[in-house]
N, C-alpha and C. Protein backbone atom coordinates (compact mmCIF):
# COMPACT_ATOMS: atom_id res chain seq x y z
N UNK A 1 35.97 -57.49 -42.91
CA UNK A 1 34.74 -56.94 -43.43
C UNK A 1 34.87 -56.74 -44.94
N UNK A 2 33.94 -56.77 -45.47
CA UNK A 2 33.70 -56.56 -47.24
C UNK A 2 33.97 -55.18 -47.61
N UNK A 3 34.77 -55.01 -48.27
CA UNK A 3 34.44 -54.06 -48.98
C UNK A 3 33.02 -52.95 -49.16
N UNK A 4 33.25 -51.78 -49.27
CA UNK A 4 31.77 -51.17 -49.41
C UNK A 4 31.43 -51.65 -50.49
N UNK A 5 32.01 -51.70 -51.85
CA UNK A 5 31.34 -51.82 -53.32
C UNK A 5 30.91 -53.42 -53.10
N UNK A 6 31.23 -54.21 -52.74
CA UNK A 6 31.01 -55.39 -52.95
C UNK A 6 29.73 -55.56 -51.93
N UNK A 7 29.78 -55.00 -50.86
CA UNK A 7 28.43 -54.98 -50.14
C UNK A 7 27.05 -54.16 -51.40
N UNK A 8 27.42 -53.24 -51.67
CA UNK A 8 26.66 -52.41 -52.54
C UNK A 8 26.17 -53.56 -53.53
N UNK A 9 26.87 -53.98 -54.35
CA UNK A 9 27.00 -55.42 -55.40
C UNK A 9 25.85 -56.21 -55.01
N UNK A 10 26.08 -56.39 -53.57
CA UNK A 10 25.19 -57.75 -53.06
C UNK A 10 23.45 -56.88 -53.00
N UNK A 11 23.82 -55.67 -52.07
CA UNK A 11 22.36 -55.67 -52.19
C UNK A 11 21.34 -55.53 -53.30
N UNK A 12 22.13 -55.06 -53.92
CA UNK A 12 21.38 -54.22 -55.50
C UNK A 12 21.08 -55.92 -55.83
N UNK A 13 22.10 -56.71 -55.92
CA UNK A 13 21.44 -58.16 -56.20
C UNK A 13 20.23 -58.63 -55.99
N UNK A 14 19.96 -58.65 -54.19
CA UNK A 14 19.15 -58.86 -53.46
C UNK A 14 17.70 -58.08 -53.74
N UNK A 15 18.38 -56.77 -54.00
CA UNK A 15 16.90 -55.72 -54.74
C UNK A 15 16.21 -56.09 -55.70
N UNK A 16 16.90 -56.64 -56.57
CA UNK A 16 16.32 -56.96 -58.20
C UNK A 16 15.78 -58.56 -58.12
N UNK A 17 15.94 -59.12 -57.54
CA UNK A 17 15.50 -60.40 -56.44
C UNK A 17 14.43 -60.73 -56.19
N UNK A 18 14.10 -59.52 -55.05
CA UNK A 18 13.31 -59.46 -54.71
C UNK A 18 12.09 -58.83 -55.09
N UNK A 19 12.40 -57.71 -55.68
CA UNK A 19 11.35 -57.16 -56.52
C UNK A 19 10.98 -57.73 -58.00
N UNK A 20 10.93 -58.89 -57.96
CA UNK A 20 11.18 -59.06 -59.13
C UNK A 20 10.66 -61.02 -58.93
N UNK A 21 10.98 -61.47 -58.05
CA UNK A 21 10.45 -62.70 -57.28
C UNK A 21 8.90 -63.57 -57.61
N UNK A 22 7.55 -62.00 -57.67
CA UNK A 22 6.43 -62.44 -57.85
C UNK A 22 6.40 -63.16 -59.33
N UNK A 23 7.00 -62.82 -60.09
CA UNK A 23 6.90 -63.33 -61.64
C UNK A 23 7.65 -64.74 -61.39
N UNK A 24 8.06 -65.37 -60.30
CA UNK A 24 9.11 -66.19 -60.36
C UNK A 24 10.57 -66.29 -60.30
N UNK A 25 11.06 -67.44 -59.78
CA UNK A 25 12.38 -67.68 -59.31
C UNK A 25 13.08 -67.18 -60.22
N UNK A 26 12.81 -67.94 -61.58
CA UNK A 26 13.67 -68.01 -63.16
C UNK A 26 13.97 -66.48 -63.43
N UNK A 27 12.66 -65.81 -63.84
CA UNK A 27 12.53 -64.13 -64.39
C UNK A 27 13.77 -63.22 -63.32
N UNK A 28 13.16 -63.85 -62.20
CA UNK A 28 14.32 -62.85 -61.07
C UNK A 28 15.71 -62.99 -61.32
N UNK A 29 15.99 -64.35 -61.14
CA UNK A 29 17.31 -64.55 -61.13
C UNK A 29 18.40 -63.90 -62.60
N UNK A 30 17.44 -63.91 -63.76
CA UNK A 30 17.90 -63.80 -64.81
C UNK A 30 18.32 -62.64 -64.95
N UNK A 31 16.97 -61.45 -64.33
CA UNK A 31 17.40 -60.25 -64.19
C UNK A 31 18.61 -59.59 -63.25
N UNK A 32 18.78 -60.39 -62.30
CA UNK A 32 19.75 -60.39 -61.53
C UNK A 32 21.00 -60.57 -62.24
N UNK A 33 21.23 -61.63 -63.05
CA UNK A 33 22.18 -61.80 -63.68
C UNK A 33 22.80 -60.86 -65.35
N UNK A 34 21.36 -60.36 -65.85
CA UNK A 34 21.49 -59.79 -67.34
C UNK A 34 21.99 -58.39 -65.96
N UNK A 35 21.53 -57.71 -64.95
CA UNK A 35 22.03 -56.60 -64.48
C UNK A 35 23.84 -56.77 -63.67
N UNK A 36 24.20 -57.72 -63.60
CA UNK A 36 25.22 -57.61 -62.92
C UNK A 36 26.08 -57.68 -64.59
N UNK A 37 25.77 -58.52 -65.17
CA UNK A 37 26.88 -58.45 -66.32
C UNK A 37 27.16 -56.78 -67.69
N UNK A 38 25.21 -56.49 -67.58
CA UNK A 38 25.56 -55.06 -68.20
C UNK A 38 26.29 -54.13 -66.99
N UNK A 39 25.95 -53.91 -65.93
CA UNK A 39 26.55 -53.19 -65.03
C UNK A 39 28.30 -53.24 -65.69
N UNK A 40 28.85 -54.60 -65.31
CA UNK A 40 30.39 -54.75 -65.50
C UNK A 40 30.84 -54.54 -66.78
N UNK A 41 29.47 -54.49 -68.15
CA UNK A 41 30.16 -54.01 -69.40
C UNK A 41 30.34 -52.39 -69.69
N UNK A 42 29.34 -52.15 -68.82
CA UNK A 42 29.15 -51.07 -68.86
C UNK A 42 30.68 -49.83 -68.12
N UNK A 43 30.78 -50.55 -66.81
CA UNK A 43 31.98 -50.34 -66.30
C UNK A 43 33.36 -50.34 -67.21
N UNK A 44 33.19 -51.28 -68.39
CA UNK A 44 34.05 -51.85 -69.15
C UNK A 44 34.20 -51.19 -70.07
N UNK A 45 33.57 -49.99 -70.21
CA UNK A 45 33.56 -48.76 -71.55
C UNK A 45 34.00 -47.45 -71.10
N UNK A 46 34.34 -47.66 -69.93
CA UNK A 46 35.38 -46.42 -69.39
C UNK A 46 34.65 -45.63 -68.25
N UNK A 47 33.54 -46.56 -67.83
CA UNK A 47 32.53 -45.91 -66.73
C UNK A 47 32.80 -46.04 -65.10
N UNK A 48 33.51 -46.99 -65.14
CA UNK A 48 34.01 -47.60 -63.84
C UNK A 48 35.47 -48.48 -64.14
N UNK A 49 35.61 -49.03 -62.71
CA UNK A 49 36.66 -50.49 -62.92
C UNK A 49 35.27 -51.67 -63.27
N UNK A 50 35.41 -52.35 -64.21
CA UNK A 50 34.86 -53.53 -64.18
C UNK A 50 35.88 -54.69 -63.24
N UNK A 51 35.35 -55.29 -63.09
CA UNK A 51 35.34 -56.38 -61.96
C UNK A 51 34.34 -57.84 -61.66
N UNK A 52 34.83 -58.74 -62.02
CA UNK A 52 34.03 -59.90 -62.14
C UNK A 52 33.63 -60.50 -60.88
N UNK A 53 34.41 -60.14 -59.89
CA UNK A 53 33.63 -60.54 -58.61
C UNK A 53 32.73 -59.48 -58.23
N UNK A 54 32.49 -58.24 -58.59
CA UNK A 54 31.63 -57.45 -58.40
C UNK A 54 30.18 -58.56 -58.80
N UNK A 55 30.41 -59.07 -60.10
CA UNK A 55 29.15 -59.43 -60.79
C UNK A 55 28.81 -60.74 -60.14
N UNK A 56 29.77 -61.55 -59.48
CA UNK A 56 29.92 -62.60 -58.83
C UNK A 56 28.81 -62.33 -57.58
N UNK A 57 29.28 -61.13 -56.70
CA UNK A 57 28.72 -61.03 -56.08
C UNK A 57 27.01 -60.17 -55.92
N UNK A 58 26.90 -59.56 -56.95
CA UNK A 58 25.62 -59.20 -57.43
C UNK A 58 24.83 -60.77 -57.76
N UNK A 59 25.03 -61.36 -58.04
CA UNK A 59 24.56 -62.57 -58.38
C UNK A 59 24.04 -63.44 -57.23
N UNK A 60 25.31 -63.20 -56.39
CA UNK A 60 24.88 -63.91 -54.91
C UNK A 60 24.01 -63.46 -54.24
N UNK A 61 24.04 -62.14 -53.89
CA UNK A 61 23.26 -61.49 -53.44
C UNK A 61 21.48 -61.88 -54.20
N UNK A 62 21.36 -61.91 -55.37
CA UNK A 62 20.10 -62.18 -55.60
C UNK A 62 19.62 -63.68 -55.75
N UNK A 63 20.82 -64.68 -55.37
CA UNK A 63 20.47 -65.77 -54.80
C UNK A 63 20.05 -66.19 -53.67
N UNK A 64 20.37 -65.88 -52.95
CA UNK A 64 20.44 -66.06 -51.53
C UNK A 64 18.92 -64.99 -51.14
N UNK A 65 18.95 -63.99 -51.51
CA UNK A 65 17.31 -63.29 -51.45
C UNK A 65 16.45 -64.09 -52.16
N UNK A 66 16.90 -64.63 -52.98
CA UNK A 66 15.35 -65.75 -54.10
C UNK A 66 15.60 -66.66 -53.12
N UNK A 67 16.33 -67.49 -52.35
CA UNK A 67 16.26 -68.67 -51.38
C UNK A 67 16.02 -68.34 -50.40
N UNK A 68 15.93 -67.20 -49.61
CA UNK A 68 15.61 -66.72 -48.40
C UNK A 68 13.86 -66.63 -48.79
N UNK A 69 13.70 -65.83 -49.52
CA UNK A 69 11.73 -65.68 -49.61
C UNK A 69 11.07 -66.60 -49.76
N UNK A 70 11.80 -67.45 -50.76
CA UNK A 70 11.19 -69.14 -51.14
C UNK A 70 11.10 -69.77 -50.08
N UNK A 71 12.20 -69.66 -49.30
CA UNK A 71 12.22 -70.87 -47.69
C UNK A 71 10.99 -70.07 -46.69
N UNK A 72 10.89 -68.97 -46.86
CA UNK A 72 9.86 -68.30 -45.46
C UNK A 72 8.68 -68.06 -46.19
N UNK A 73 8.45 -68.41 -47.43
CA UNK A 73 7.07 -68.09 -48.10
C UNK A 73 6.09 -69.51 -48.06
């Protein structure tokens, strides 16, 4: 089983994804991605462990939600 944080990672992915979807694939995904990388810089200033598969997997997570709505929409 995954990790809790890395599950956490994915959904928050999947959140920003999805809410974020009506403006388009591009806008979502981007935000998905500008949030997983400030998240890990942010981590990276003494706030957390940063971790690149964290952001790896924040990323996935809001892939796989932009390809899941696209395929059933």
């Amino acid at each position: 089983m995954l990790p809790l944080d890395k599950i956490t990672h994915t959904l928050a992915g999947a959140a920003i994804a999805a809410a974020l979807l009506p403006w388009g694939v591009i806008p979502a995904l981007l935000a998905v991605i500008v949030a997983a990388v400030v998240k890990e810089l942010w981590d990276a200033q003494g706030h957390g462990t940063p971790d690149r598969i964290d952001a790896l997997v924040t990323v996935a997570g809001g892939v796989l939600m932009a390809s899941w709505l696209t395929l059933v929409s």
